[in-house]
Structures are given as structure tokens and as C-alpha cells.
N, C-alpha and C. Protein backbone atom coordinates (compact mmCIF):
# COMPACT_ATOMS: atom_id res chain seq x y z
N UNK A 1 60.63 90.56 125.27
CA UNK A 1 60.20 90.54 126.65
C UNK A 1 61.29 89.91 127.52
N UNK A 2 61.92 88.41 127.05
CA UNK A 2 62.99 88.14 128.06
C UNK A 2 63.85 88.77 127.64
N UNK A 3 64.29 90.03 126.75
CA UNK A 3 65.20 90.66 127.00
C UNK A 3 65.16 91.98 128.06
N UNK A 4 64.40 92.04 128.02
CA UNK A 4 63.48 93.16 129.14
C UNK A 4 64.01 92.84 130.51
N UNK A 5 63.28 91.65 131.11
CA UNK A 5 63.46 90.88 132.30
C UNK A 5 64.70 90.59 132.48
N UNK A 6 65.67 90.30 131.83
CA UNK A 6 67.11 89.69 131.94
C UNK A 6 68.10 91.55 132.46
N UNK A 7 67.29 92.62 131.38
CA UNK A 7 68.07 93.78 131.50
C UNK A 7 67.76 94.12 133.12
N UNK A 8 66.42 94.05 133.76
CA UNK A 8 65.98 94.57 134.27
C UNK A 8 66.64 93.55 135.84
N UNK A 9 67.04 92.42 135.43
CA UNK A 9 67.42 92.14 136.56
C UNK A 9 68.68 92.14 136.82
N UNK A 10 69.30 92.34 135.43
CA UNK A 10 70.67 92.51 136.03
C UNK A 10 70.71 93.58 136.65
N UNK A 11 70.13 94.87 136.44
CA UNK A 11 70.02 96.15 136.94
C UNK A 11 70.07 96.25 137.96
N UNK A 12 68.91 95.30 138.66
CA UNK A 12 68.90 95.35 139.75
C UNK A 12 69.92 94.43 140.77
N UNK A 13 70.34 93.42 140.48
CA UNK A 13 71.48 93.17 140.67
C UNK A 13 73.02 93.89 141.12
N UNK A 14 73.00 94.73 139.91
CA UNK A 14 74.31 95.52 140.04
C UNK A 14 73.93 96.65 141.20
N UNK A 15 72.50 97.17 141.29
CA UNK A 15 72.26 98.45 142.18
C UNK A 15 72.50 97.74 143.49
N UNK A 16 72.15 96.29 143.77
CA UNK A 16 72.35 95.73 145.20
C UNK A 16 73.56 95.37 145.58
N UNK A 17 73.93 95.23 144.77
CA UNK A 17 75.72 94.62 144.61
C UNK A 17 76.71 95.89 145.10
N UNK A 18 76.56 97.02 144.60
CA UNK A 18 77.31 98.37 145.18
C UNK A 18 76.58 98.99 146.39
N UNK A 19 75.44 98.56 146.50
CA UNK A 19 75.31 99.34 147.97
C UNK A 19 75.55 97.84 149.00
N UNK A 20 76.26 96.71 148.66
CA UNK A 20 76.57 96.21 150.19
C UNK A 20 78.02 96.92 150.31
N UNK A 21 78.90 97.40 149.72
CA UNK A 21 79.95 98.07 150.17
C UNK A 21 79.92 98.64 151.07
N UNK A 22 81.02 98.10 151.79
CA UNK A 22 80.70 99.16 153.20
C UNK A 22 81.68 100.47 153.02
N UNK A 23 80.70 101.39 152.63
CA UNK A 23 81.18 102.83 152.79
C UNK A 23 80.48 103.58 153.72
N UNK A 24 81.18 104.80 154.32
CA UNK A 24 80.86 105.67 155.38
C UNK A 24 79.41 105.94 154.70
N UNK A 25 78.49 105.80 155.92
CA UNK A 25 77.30 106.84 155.38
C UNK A 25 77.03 108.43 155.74
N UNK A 26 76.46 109.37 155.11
CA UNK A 26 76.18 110.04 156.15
C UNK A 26 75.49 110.35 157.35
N UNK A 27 75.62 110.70 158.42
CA UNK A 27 74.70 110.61 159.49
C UNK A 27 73.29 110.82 159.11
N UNK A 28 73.18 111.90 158.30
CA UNK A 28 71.42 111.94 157.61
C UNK A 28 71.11 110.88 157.17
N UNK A 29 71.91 109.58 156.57
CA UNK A 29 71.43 108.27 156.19
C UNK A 29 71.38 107.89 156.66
N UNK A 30 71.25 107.32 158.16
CA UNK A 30 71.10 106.49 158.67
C UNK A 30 69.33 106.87 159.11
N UNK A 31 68.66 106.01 159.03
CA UNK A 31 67.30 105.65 159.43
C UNK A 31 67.37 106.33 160.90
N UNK A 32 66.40 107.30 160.77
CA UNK A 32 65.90 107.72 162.23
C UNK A 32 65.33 107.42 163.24
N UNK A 33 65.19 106.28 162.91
CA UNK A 33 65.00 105.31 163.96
C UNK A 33 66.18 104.21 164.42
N UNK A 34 67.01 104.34 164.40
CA UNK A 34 68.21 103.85 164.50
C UNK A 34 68.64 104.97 165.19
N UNK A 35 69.11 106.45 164.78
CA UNK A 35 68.75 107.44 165.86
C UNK A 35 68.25 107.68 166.89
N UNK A 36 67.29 107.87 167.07
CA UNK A 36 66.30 107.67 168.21
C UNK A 36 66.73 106.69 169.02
N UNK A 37 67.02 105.41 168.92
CA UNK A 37 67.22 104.57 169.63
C UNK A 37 68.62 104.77 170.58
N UNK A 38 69.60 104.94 169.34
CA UNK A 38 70.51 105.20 170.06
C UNK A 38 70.52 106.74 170.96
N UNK A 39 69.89 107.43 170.91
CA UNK A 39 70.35 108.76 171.66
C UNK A 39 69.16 108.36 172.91
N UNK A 40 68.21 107.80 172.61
CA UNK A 40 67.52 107.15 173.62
C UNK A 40 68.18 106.50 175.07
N UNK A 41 69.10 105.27 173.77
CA UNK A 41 69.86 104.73 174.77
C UNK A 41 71.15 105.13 175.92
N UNK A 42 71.91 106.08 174.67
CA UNK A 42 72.89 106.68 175.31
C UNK A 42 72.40 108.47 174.61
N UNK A 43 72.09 109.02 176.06
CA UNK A 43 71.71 110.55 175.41
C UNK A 43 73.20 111.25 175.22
N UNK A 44 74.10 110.88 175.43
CA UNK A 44 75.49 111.66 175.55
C UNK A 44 76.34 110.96 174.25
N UNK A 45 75.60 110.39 173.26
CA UNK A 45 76.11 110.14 171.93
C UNK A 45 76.85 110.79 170.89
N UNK A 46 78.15 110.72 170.67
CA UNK A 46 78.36 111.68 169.81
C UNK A 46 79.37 110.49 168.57
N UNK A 47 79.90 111.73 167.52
CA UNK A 47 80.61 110.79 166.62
C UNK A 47 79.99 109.79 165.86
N UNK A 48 78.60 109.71 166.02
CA UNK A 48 78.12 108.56 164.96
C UNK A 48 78.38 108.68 163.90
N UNK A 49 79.21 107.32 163.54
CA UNK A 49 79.02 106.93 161.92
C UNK A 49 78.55 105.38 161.13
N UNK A 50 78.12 105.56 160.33
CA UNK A 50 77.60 103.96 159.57
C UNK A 50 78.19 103.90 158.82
N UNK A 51 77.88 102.18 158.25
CA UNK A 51 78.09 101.69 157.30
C UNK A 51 77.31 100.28 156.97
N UNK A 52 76.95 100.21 156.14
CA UNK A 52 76.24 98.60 155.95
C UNK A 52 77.54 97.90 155.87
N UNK A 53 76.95 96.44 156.70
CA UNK A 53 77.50 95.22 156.72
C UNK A 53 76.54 94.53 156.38
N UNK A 54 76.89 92.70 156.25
CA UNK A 54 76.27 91.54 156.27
C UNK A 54 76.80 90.63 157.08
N UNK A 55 75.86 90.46 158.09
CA UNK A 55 76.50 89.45 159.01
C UNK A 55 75.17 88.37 159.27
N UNK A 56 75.45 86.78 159.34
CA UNK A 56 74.65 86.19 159.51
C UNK A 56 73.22 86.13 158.60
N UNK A 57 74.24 86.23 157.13
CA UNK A 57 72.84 86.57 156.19
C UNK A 57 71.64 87.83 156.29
N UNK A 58 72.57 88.41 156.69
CA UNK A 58 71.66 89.80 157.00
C UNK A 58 71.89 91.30 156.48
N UNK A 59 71.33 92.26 156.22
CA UNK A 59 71.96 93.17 155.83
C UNK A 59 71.71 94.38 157.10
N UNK A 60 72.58 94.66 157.83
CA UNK A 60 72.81 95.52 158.91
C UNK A 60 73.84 96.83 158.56
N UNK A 61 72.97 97.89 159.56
CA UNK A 61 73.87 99.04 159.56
C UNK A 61 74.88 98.45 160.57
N UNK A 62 76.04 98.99 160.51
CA UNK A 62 76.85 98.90 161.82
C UNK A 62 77.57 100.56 162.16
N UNK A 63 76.99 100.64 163.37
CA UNK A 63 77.01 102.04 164.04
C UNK A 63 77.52 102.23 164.60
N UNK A 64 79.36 103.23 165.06
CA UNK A 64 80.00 103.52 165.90
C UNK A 64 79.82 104.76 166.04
N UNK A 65 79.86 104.80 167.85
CA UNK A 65 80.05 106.14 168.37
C UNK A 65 80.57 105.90 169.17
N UNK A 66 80.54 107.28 170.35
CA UNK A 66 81.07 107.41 171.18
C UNK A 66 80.45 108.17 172.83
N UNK A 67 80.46 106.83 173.77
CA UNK A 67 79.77 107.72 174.82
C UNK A 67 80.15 107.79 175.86
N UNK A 68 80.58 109.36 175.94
CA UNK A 68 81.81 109.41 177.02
C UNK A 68 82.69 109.58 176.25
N UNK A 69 84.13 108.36 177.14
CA UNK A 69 85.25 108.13 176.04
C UNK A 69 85.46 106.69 175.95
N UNK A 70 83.83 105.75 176.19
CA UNK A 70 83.71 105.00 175.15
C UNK A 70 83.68 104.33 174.26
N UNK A 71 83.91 103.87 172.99
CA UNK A 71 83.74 103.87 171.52
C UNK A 71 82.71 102.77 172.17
N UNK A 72 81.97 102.59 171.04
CA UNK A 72 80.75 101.18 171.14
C UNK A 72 80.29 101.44 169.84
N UNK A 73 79.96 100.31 169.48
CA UNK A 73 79.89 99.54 168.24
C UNK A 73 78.94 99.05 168.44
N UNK A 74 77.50 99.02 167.67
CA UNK A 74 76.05 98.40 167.30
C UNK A 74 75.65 98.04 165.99
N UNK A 75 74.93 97.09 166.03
CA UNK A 75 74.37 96.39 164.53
C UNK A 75 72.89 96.68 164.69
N UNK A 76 72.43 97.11 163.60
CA UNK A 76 70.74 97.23 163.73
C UNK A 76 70.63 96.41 162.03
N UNK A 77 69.34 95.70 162.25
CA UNK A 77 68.29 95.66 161.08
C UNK A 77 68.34 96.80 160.12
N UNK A 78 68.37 96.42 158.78
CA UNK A 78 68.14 97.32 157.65
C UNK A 78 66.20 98.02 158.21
N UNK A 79 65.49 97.20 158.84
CA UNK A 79 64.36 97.72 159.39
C UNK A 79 64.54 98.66 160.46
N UNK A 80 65.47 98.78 161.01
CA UNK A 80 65.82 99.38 161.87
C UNK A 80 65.85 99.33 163.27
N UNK A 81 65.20 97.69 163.35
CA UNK A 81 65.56 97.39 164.65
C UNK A 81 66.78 96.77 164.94
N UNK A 82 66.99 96.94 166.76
CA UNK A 82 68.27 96.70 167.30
C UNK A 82 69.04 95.38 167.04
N UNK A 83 69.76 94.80 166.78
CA UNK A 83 70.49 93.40 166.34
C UNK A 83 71.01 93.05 167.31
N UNK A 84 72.77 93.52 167.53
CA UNK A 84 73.83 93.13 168.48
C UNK A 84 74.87 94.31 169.00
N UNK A 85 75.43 94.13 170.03
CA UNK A 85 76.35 94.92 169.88
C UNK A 85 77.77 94.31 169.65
N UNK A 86 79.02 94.83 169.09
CA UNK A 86 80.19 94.48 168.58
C UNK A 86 80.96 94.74 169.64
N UNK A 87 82.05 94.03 169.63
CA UNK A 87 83.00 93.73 171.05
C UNK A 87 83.87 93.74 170.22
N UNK A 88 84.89 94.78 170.45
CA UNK A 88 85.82 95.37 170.07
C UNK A 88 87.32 94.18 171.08
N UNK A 89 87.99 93.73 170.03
CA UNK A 89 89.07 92.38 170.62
C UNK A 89 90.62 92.93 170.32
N UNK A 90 91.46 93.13 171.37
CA UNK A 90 93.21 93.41 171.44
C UNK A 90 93.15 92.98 170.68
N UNK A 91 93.80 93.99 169.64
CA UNK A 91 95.01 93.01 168.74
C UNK A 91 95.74 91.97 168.93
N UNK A 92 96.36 92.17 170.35
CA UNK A 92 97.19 91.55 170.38
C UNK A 92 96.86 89.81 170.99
N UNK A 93 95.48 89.74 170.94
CA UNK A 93 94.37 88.50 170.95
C UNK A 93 94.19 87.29 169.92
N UNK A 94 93.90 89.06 169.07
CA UNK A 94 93.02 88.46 168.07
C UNK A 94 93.27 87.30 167.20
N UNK A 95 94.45 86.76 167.05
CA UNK A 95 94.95 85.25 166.34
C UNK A 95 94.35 84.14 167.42
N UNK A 96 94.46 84.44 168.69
CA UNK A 96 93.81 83.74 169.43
C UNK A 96 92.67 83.19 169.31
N UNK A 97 91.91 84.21 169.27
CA UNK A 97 89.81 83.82 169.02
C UNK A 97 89.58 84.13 168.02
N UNK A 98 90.03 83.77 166.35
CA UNK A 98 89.56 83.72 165.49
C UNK A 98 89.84 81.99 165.38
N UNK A 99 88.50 81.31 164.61
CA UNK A 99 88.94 80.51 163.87
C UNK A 99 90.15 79.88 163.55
N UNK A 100 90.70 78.53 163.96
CA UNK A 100 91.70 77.89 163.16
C UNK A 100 92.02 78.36 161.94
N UNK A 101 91.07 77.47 161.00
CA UNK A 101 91.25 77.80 159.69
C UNK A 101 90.86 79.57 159.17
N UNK A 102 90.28 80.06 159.80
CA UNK A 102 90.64 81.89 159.64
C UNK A 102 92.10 82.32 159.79
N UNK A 103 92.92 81.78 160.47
CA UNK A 103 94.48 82.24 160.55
C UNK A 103 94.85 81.69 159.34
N UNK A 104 94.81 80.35 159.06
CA UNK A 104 95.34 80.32 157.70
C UNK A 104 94.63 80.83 156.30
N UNK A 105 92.99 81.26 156.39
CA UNK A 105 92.76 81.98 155.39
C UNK A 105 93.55 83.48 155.19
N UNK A 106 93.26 83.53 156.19
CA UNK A 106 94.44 85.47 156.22
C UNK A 106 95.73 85.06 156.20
N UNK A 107 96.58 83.93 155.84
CA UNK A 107 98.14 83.88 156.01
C UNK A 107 98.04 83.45 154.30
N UNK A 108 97.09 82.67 153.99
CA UNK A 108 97.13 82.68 152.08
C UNK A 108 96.28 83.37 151.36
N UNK A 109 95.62 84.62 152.29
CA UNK A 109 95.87 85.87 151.43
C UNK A 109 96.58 86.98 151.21
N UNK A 110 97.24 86.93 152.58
CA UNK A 110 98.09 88.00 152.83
C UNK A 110 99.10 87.46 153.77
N UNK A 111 100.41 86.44 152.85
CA UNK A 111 101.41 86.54 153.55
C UNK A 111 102.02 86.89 154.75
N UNK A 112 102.12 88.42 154.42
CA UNK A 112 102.23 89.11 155.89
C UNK A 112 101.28 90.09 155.96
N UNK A 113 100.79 89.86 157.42
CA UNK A 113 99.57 90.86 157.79
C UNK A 113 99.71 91.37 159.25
N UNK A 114 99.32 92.28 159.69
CA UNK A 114 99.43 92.69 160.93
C UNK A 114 97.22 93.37 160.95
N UNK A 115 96.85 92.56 162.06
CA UNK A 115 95.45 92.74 162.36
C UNK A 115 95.38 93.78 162.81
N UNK A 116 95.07 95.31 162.53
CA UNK A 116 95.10 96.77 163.41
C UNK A 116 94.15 96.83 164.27
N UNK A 117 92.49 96.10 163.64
CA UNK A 117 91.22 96.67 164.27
C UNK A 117 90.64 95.28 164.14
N UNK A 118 89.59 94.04 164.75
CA UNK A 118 88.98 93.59 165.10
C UNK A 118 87.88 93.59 165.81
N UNK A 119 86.64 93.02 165.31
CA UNK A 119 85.20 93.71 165.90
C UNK A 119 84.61 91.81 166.30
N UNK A 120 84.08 91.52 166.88
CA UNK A 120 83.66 90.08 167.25
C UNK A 120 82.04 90.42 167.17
N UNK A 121 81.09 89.76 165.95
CA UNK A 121 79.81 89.48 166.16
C UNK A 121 79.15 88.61 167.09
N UNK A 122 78.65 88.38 167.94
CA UNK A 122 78.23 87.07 168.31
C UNK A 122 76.89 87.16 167.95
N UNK A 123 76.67 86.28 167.28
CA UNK A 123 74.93 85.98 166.70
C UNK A 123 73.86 85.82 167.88
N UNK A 124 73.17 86.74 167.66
CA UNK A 124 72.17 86.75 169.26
C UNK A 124 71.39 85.67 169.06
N UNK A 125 70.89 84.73 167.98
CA UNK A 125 70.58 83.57 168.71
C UNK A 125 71.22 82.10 168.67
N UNK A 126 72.63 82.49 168.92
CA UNK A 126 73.46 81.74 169.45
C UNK A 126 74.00 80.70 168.15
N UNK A 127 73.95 81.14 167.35
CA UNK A 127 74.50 80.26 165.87
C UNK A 127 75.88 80.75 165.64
N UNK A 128 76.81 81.00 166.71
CA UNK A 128 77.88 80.90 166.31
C UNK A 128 78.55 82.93 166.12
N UNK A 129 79.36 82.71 165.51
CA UNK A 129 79.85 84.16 165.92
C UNK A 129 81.13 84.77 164.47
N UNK A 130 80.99 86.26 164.04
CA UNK A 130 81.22 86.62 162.43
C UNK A 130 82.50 87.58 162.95
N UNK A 131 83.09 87.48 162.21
CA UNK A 131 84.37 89.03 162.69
C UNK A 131 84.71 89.64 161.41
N UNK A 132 84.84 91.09 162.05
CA UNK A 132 84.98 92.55 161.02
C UNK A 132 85.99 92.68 161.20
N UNK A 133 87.65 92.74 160.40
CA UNK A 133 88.61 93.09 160.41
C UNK A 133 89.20 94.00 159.95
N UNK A 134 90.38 94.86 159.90
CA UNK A 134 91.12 95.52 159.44
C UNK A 134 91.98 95.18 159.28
N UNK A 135 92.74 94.97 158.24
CA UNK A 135 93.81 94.10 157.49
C UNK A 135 95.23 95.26 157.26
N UNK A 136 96.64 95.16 157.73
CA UNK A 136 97.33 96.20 157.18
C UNK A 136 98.72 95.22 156.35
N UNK A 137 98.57 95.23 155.10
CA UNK A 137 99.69 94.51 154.11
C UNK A 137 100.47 95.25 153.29
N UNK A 138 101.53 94.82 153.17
CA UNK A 138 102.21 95.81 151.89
C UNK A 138 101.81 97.50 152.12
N UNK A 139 101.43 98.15 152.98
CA UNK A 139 101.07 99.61 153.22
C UNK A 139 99.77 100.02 152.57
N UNK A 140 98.73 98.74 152.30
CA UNK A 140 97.71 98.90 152.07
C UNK A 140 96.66 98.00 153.50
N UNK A 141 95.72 98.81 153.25
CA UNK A 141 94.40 98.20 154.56
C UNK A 141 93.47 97.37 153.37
N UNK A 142 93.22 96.49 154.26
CA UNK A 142 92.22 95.97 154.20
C UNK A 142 90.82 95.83 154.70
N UNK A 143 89.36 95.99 154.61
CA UNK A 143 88.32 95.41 155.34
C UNK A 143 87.77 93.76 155.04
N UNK A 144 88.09 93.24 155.95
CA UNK A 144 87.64 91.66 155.81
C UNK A 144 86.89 91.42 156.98
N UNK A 145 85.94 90.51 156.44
CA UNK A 145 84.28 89.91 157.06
C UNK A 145 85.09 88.53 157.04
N UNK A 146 84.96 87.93 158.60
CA UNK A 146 85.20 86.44 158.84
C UNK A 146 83.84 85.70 158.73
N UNK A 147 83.57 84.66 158.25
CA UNK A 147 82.17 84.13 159.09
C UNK A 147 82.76 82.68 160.31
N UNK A 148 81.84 82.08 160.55
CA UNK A 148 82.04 81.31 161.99
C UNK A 148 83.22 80.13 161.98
N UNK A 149 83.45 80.05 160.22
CA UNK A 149 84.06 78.62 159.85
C UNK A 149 85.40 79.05 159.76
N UNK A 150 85.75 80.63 159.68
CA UNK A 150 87.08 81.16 158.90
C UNK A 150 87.12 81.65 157.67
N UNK A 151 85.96 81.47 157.10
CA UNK A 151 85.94 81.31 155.50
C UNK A 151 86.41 83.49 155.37
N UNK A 152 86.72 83.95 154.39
CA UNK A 152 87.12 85.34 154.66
C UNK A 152 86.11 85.85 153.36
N UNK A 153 84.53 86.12 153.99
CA UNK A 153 83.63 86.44 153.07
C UNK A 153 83.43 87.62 152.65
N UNK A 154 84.11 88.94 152.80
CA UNK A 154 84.33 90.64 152.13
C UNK A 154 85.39 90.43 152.10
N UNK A 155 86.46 90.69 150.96
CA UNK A 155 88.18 90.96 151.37
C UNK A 155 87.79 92.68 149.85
N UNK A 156 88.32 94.01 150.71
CA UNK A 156 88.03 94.79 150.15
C UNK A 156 89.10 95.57 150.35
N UNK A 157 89.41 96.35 149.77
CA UNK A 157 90.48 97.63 149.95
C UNK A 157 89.85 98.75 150.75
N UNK A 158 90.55 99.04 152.03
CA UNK A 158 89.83 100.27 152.94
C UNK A 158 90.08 101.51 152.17
């Protein structure tokens, strides 16, 4: 029997463990109500794509499209309600408003780095604020999740 329970949870373990990867979803995956909302909000929506994130202990889609010419960036609830929207930060900023100690977590992981893409969470009830990066090193990308302290909590190969 506790071999049962032990199999059964690692199982489940490993099945939760590969779907926080943030990979493209397809538009049919995304919850239709997350749909709705957005074409609600903006009827001239196009280009949607997802991907799960975790921000603020949470497990969120994060949804870019495009309305107009646009881009905007949204976080919804795995329930499918609305979260935050993402504020897209210059590169040429972004060492600025990250974290102290976030510059030196990204300088002793990656020597040399050049930041391509930056996304700024701010936690809607005001606990502080998470960043989605794009990392470019050695001619490889990176996706890295900041949280509020610097700490560099996803470091993944794009």
C-alpha cells in the first residue's frame, strides 16, 4: 500500500512539474473564458498566445496579443479569472528597476548577458512586484522569472 501512495504521488508530482513549463499553448487551450473576456475587452484582438507562468505563488496563464498595433500582455487565474496586466520595460531600463541583488543574480549566472525582453508584474494587492525575462548569453536565450527580492526563480532555456 505505501508503495502504491509513494508511486502515485510521485506521478503526480512529475505530471505538475512539466506542465509549469512555460510552453506556447495552443489558442484552443486556453480556457474560454479567458477568451471571452479578452475579446470582450478588446473586440479587435488578434495574435493571442499563452503560456503558464507562476507569479506570486500562483499558477497563471500569461496572454499576449495584439490590439491594434498594441502588444499587451495579461495574467489570468488558472480559474480563469482576470489577475494583472504586464508592463512591458526598455531594455535599455531594465538594470535600472530590477532589484539590486537581481543584477547580481543575473551577472553570477550569466557573466555576460544582454536583457532582450522584460515584462514587470506588479502584484495587485500591492505585495511587491515579479519580472519575466528574456535572457540572451553565449547565442543562447534564456526565460527567467525574478521574484521581488532578485532571487532568479525559473532560469530555463527558450
Amino acid at each position: 500500500m505505501r508503495k502504491v501512495f509513494l508511486f502515485i504521488s510521485f506521478l503526480t508530482l512529475a505530471i505538475f512539474s512539466l506542465s509549469l513549463r512555460a510552453e506556447a499553448l495552443a489558442k484552443d487551450a486556453i480556457p474560454s473564458k479567458i477568451t471571452d473576456h479578452i475579446y470582450k475587452k478588446y473586440p479587435n484582438a488578434i495574435d493571442i498566445s499563452a503560456q503558464h507562468k507562476q507569479h506570486f505563488g500562483q499558477e497563471l496563464y500569461e496572454i499576449q496579443f495584439k490590439n491594434g498595433e498594441e502588444q499587451l500582455i495579461n495574467y489570468y487565474r488558472a480559474n480563469g479569472q482576470y489577475y494583472v496586466e504586464g508592463v512591458k520595460i526598455d531594455t535599455s531600463e531594465t538594470t535600472n528597476m530590477l532589484p539590486p541583488t537581481g543584477n547580481d543574480n543575473l551577472k553570477s549566472a550569466f557573466p555576460k548577458y544582454d536583457i532582450t525582453e522584460a515584462i514587470l508584474i506588479v502584484n495587485p494587492n500591492g505585495a511587491g512586484e515579479e519580472y519575466d525575462l528574456i535572457v540572451s548569453t553565449d547565442g543562447q536565450k534564456w526565460r527567467i522569472s525574478m521574484d521581488k527580492n532578485g532571487a532568479l526563480v525559473v532560469k530555463e532555456r527558450n
